[in-house]
Structures are given as C-alpha cells and as structure tokens.
C-alpha atoms as a PDB file:
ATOM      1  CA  UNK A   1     109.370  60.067 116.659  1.00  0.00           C
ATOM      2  CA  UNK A   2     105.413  60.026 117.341  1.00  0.00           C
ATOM      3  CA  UNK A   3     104.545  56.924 117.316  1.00  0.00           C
ATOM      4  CA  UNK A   4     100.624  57.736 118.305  1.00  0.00           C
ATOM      5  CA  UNK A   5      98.356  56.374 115.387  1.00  0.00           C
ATOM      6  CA  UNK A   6      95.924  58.861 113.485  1.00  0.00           C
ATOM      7  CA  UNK A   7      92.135  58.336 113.729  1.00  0.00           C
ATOM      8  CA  UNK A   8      91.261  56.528 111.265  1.00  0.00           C
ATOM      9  CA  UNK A   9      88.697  57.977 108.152  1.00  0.00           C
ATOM     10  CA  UNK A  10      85.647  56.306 110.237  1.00  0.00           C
ATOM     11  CA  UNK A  11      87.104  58.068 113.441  1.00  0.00           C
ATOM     12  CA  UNK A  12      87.652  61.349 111.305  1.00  0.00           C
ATOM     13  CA  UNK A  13      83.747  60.901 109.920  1.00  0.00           C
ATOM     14  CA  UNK A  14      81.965  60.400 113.542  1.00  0.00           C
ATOM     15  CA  UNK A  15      84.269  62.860 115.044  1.00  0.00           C
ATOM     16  CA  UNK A  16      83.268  65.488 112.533  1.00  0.00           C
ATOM     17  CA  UNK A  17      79.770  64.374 112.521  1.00  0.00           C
ATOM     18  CA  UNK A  18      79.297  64.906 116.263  1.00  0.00           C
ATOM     19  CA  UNK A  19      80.763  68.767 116.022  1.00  0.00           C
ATOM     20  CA  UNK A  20      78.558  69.722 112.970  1.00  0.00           C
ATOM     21  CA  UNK A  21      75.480  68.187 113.805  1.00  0.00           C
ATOM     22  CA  UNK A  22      75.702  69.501 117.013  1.00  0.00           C
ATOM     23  CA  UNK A  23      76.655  73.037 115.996  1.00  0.00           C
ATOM     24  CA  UNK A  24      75.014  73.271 112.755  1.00  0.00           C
ATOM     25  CA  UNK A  25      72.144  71.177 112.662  1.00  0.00           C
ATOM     26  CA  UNK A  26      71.535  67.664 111.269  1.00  0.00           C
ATOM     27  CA  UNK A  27      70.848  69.613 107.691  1.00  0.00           C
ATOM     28  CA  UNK A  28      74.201  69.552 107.398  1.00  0.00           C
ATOM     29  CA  UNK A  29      75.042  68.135 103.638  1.00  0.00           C
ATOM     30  CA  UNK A  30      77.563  65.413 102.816  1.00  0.00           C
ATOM     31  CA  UNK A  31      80.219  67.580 100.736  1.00  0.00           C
ATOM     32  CA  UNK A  32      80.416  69.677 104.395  1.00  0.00           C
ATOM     33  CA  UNK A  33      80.863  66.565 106.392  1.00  0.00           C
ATOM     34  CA  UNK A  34      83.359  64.979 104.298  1.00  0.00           C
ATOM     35  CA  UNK A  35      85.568  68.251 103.992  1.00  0.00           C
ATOM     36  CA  UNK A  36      85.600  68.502 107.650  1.00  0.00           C
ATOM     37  CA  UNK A  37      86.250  64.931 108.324  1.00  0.00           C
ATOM     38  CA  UNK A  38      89.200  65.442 105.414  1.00  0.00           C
ATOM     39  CA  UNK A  39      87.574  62.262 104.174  1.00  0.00           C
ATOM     40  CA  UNK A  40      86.342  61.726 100.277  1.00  0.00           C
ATOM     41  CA  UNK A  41      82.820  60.808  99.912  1.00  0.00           C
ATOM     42  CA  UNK A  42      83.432  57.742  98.043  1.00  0.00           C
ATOM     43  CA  UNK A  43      85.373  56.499 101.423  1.00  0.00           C
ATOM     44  CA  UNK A  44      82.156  57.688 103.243  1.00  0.00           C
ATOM     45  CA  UNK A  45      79.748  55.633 101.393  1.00  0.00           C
ATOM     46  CA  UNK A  46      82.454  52.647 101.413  1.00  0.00           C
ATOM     47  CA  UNK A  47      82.178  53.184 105.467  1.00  0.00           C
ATOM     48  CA  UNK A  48      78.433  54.225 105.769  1.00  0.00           C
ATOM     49  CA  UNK A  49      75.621  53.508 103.698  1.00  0.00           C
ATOM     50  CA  UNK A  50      74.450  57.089 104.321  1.00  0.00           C
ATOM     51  CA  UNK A  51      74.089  60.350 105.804  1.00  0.00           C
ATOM     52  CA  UNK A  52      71.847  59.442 108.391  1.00  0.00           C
ATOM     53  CA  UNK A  53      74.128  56.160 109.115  1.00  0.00           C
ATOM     54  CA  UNK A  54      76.661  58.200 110.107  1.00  0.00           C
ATOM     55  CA  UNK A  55      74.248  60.617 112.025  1.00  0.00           C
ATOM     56  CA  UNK A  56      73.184  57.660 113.938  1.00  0.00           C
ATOM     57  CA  UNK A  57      76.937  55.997 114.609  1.00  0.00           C
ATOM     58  CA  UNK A  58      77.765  59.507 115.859  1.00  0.00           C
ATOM     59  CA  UNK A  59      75.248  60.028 118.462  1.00  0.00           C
ATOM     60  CA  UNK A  60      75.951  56.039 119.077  1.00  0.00           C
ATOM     61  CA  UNK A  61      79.908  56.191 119.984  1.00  0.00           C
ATOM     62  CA  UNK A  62      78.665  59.662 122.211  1.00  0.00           C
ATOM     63  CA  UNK A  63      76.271  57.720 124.620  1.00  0.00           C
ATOM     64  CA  UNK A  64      78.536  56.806 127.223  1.00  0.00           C
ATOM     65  CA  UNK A  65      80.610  60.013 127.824  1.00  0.00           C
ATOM     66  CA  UNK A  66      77.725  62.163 127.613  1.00  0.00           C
ATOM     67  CA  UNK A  67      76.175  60.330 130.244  1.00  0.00           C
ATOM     68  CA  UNK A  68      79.769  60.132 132.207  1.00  0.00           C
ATOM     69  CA  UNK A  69      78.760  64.298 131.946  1.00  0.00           C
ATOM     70  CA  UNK A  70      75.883  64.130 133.498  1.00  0.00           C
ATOM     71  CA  UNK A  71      75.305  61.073 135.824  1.00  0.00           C
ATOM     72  CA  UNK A  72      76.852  60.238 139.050  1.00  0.00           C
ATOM     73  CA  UNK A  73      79.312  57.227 139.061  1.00  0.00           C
ATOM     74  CA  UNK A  74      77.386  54.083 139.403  1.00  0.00           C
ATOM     75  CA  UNK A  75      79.494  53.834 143.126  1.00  0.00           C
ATOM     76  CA  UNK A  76      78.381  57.198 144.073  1.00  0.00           C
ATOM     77  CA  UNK A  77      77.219  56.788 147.891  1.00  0.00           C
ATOM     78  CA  UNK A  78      75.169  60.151 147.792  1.00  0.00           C
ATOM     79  CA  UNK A  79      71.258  58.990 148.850  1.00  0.00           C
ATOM     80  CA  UNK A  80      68.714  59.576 145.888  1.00  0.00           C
ATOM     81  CA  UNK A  81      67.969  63.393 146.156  1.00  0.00           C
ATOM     82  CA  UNK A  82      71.947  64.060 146.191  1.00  0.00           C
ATOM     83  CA  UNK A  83      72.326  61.825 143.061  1.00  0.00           C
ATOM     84  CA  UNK A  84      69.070  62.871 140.905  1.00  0.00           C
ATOM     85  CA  UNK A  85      70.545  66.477 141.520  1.00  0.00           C
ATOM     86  CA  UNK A  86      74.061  65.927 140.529  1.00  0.00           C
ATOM     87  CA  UNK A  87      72.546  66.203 137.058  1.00  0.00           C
ATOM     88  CA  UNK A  88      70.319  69.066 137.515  1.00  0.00           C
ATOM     89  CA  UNK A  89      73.716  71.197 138.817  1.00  0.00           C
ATOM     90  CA  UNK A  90      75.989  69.512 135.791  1.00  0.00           C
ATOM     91  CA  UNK A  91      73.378  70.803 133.321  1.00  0.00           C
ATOM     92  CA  UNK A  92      73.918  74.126 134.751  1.00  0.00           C
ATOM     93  CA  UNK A  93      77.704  73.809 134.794  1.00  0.00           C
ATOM     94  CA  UNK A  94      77.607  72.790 131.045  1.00  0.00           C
ATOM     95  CA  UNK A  95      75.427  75.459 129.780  1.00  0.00           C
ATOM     96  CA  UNK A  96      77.286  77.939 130.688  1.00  0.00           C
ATOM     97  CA  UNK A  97      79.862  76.946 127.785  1.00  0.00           C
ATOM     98  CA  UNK A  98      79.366  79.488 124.927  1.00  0.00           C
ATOM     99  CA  UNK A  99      79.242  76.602 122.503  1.00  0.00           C
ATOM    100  CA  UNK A 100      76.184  74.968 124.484  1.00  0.00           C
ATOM    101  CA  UNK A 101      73.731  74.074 122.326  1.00  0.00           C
ATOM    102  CA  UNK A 102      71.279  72.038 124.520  1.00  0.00           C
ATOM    103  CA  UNK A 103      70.796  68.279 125.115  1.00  0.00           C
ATOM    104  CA  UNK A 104      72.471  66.696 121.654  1.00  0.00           C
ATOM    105  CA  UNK A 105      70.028  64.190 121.730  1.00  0.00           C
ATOM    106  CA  UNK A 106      66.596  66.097 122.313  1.00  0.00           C
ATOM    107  CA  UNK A 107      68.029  68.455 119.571  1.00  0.00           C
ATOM    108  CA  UNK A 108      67.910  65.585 116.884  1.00  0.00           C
ATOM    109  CA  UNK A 109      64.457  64.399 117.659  1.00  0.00           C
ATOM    110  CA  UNK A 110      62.904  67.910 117.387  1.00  0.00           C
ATOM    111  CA  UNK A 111      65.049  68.530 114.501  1.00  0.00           C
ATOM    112  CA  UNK A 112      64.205  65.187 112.754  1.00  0.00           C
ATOM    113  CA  UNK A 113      60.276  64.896 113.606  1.00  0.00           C
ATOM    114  CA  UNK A 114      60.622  61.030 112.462  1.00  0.00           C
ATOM    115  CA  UNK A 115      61.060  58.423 115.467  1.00  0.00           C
ATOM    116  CA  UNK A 116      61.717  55.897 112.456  1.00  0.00           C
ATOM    117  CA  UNK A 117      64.932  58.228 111.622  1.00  0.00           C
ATOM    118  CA  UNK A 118      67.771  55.611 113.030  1.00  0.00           C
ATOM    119  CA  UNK A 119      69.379  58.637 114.516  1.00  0.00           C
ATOM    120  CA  UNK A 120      65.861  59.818 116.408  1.00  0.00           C
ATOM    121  CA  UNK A 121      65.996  55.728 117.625  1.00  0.00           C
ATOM    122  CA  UNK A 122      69.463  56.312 118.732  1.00  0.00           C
ATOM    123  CA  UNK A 123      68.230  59.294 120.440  1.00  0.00           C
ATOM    124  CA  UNK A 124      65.147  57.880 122.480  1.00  0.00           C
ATOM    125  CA  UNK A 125      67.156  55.076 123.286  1.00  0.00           C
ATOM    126  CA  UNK A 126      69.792  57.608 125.073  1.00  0.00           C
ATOM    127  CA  UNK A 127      66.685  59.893 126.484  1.00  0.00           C
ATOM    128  CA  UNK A 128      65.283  56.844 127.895  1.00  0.00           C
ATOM    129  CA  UNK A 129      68.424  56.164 129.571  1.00  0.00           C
ATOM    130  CA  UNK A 130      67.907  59.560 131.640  1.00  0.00           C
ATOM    131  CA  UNK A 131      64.478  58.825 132.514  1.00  0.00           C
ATOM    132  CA  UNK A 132      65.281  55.424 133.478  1.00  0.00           C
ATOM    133  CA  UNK A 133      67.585  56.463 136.152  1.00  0.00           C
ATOM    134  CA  UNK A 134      65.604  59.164 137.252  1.00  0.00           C
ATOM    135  CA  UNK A 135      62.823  56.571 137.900  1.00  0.00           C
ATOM    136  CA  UNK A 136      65.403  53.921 139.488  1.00  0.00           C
ATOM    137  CA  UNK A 137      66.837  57.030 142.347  1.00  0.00           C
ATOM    138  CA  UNK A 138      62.959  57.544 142.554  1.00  0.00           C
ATOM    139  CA  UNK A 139      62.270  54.119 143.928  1.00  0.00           C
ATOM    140  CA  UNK A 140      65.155  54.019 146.018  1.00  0.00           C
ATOM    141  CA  UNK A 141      64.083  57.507 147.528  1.00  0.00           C
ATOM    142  CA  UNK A 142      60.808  56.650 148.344  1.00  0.00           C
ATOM    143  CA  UNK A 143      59.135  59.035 146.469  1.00  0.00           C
ATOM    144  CA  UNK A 144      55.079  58.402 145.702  1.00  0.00           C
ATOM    145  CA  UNK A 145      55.216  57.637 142.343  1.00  0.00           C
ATOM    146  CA  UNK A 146      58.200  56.996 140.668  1.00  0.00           C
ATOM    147  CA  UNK A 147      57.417  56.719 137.091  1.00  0.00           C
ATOM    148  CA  UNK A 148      55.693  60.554 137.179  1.00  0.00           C
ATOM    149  CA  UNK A 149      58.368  61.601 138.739  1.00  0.00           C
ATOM    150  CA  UNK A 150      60.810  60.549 136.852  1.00  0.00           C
ATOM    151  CA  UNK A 151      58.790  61.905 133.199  1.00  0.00           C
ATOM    152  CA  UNK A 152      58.780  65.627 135.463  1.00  0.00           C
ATOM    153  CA  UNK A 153      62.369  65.092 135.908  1.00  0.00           C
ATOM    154  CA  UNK A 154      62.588  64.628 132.124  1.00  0.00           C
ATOM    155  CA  UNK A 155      60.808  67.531 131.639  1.00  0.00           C
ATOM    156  CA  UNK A 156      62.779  69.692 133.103  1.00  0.00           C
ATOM    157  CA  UNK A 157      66.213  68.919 131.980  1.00  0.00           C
ATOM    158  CA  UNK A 158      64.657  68.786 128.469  1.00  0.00           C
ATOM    159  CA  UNK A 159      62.949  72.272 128.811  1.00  0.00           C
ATOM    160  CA  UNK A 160      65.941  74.047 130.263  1.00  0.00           C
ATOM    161  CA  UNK A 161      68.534  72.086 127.934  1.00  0.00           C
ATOM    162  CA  UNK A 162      66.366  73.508 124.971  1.00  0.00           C
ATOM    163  CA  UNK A 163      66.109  76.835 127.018  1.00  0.00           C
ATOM    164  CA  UNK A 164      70.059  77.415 127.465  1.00  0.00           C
ATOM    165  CA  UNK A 165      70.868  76.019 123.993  1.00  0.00           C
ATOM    166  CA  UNK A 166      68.623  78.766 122.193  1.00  0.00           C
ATOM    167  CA  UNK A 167      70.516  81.039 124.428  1.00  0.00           C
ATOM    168  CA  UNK A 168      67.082  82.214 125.900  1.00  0.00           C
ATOM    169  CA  UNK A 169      67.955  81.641 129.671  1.00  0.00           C
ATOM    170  CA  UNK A 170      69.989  80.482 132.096  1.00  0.00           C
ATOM    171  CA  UNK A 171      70.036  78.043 133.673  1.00  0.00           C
ATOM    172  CA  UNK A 172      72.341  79.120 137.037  1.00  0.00           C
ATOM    173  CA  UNK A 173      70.390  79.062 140.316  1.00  0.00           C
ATOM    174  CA  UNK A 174      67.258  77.500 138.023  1.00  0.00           C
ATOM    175  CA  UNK A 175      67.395  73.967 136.826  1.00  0.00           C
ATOM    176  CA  UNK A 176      68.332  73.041 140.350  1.00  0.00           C
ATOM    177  CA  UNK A 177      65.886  74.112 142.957  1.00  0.00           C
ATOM    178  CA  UNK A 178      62.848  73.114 139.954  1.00  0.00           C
ATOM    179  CA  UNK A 179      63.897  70.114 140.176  1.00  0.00           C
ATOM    180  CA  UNK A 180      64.289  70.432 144.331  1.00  0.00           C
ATOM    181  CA  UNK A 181      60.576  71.396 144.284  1.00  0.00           C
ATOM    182  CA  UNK A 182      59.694  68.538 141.819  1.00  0.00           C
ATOM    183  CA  UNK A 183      61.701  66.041 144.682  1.00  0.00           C
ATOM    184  CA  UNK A 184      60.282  68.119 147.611  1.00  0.00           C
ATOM    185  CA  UNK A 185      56.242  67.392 146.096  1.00  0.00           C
ATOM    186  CA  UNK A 186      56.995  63.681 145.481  1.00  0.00           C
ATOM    187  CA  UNK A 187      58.603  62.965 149.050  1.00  0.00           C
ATOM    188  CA  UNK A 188      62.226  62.981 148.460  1.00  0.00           C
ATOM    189  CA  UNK A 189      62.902  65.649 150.800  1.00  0.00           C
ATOM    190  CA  UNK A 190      66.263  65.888 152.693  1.00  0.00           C
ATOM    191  CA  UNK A 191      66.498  64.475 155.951  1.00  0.00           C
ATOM    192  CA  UNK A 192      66.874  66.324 159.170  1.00  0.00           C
ATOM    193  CA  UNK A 193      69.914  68.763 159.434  1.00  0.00           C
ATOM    194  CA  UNK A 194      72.196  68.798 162.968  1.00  0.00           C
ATOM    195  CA  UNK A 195      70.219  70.023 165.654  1.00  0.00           C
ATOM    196  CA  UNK A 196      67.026  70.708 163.993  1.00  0.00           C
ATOM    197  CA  UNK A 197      63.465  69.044 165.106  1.00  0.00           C
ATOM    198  CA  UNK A 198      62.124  66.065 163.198  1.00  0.00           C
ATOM    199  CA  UNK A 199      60.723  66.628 159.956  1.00  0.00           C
ATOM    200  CA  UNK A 200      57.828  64.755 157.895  1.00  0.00           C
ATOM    201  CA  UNK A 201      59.743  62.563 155.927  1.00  0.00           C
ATOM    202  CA  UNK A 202      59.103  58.998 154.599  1.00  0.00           C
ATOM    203  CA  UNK A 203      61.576  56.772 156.344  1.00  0.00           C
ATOM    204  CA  UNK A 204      63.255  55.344 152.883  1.00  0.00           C
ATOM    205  CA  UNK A 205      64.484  59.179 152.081  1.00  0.00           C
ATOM    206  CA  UNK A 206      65.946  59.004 155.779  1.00  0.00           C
ATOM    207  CA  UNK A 207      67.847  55.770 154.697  1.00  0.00           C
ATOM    208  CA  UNK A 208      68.897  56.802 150.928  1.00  0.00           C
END
C-alpha cells in the first residue's frame, strides 16, 4: 500500500509555477497554470491572492536549492579563487541541459521591468545573494576591491546565463577562465604550484 502523501494543491500550484514560468515565460495565464497544477482556479485564489503571488511563492520555495546548484557548501575548505569558481564551472555544467533557460531569477526581472513586481523583489533579493558571496570570497581572498569585484562577477554569470539560455553560446571552456581573468586583475591569483619560483601574490590569496 503507498502510504507516501500527495502534494498538496499549494505544492501542485508552486511546483507547476516554477516549470512554466521558467519554460514559458511569466506571461503565462491563470487557466494554463491551474490545468497544469490539476488545481481549479477558485482553489488558487482561495490559496493565493494572485498570479503574481504565486509567481513570487514560486521563485521563494526555489531559493535555497538553486543556490545548493550553484554555491559551494558553506564547509567547503577550497581558498577563495577555488570557491568563487565552483560557480563559474556549475553554470557551465547546467547549461549544457537542453531545457536551460538561463538564471530563473535574472529571467523574471528582465521579463517583468518592475522592481515593485513582488516576484522581481523576490528576485533581487536571490541576485543579491550571489553578489553577496562573491563580495564575502573577495575579502577573504584579498583581492583590491571587493565590492567591484564582486558586481564583475555578477556580470558575468548574468551575461553568460542570459547567453546559454537564448541558446546563443556556450558556455564550456568560457564562463570559467572570464571569470579567472576577472580574479587574476583583482589579485586573487593562485598561489605557487610544486617546484615553481615565487610569484607576485598578496599574502591573504597565499593563506585562502
């Protein structure tokens, strides 16, 4: 006897929310959500007071395993440069998916064009995030200034994410070593290989 409980209508509404969205768009209408979340809409308006509620709830509950995707674990004993790329090389693992559509969240606030949208606030909040530990891996690398950095960091990822997801390039062998460069330029330069002479580098990149 399975004895494993079904997702509930709100489960059924964010987990259909998440695919569409994603794949189709935030245009997406109601009557398309509902059908694919086999959920009426008067349930959906007893759950959500709207479209964009549900938008926003969505991209809410998908925070922490997107980042899981992308970040290294918080006990990750890589130094800085290791960690920062870890998420330069997972964006080029997941891009290669045929359904990659880019960064989820980048997606909605071009899409949107309205940071009042609760789903674009949702979405900065999560974009932030990135940026955030970008800077933090900056400071503890040593680089020269860690708050540019970390916005060139941003850039990147957000540029090639919307690159791959239009399907207009790919990312292998690309996201990475731009970002190396970027790393390289700020002082977060690897430290001294086996049996090589000394190298310029700022003593806290030696340490990280």
């Amino acid at each position: 006897m399975d004895t494993q409980a079904k997702p509930s209508p709100r489960d059924r509404l964010l987990d259909a929310a998440t695919e569409l969205f994603y794949r189709e768009g935030v245009g997406t209408g109601i009557d398309a959500l509902c059908k694919a979340a086999g959920v009426s809409k008067r349930s959906m308006y007893q759950l959500f007071d709207s479209k964009d509620e549900v938008m926003a709830a969505a991209l809410e509950r998908r925070a922490p395993g997107y980042a899981s995707l992308l970040l290294p674990a918080a006990d990750d004993p890589r130094p800085p440069r290791a960690r920062v790329l870890h998420v330069f090389e997972r964006l080029e693992e997941l891009s290669r998916a045929e359904d990659y559509r880019g960064c989820p969240y980048l997606a909605v606030q071009v899409e949107l064009k309205d940071g009042t949208h609760p789903a674009s606030a949702v979405a900065a909040r999560v974009k932030q995030a990135l940026t955030d530990f970008f800077r933090a891996e900056a400071e503890r690398g040593g680089a020269a200034d860690p708050a540019l950095l970390a916005r060139q960091l941003t850039l990147v990822f957000d540029g090639a994410s919307a690159r791959a997801g239009a399907a207009g390039e790919s990312l292998a062998g690309l996201a990475v070593p731009t970002a190396a460069l970027l790393l390289d330029a700020a002082g977060m330069r690897r430290a001294p290989a086996a049996g090589r002479g000394p190298q310029t580098v700022p003593p806290e990149v030696t340490r990280g």
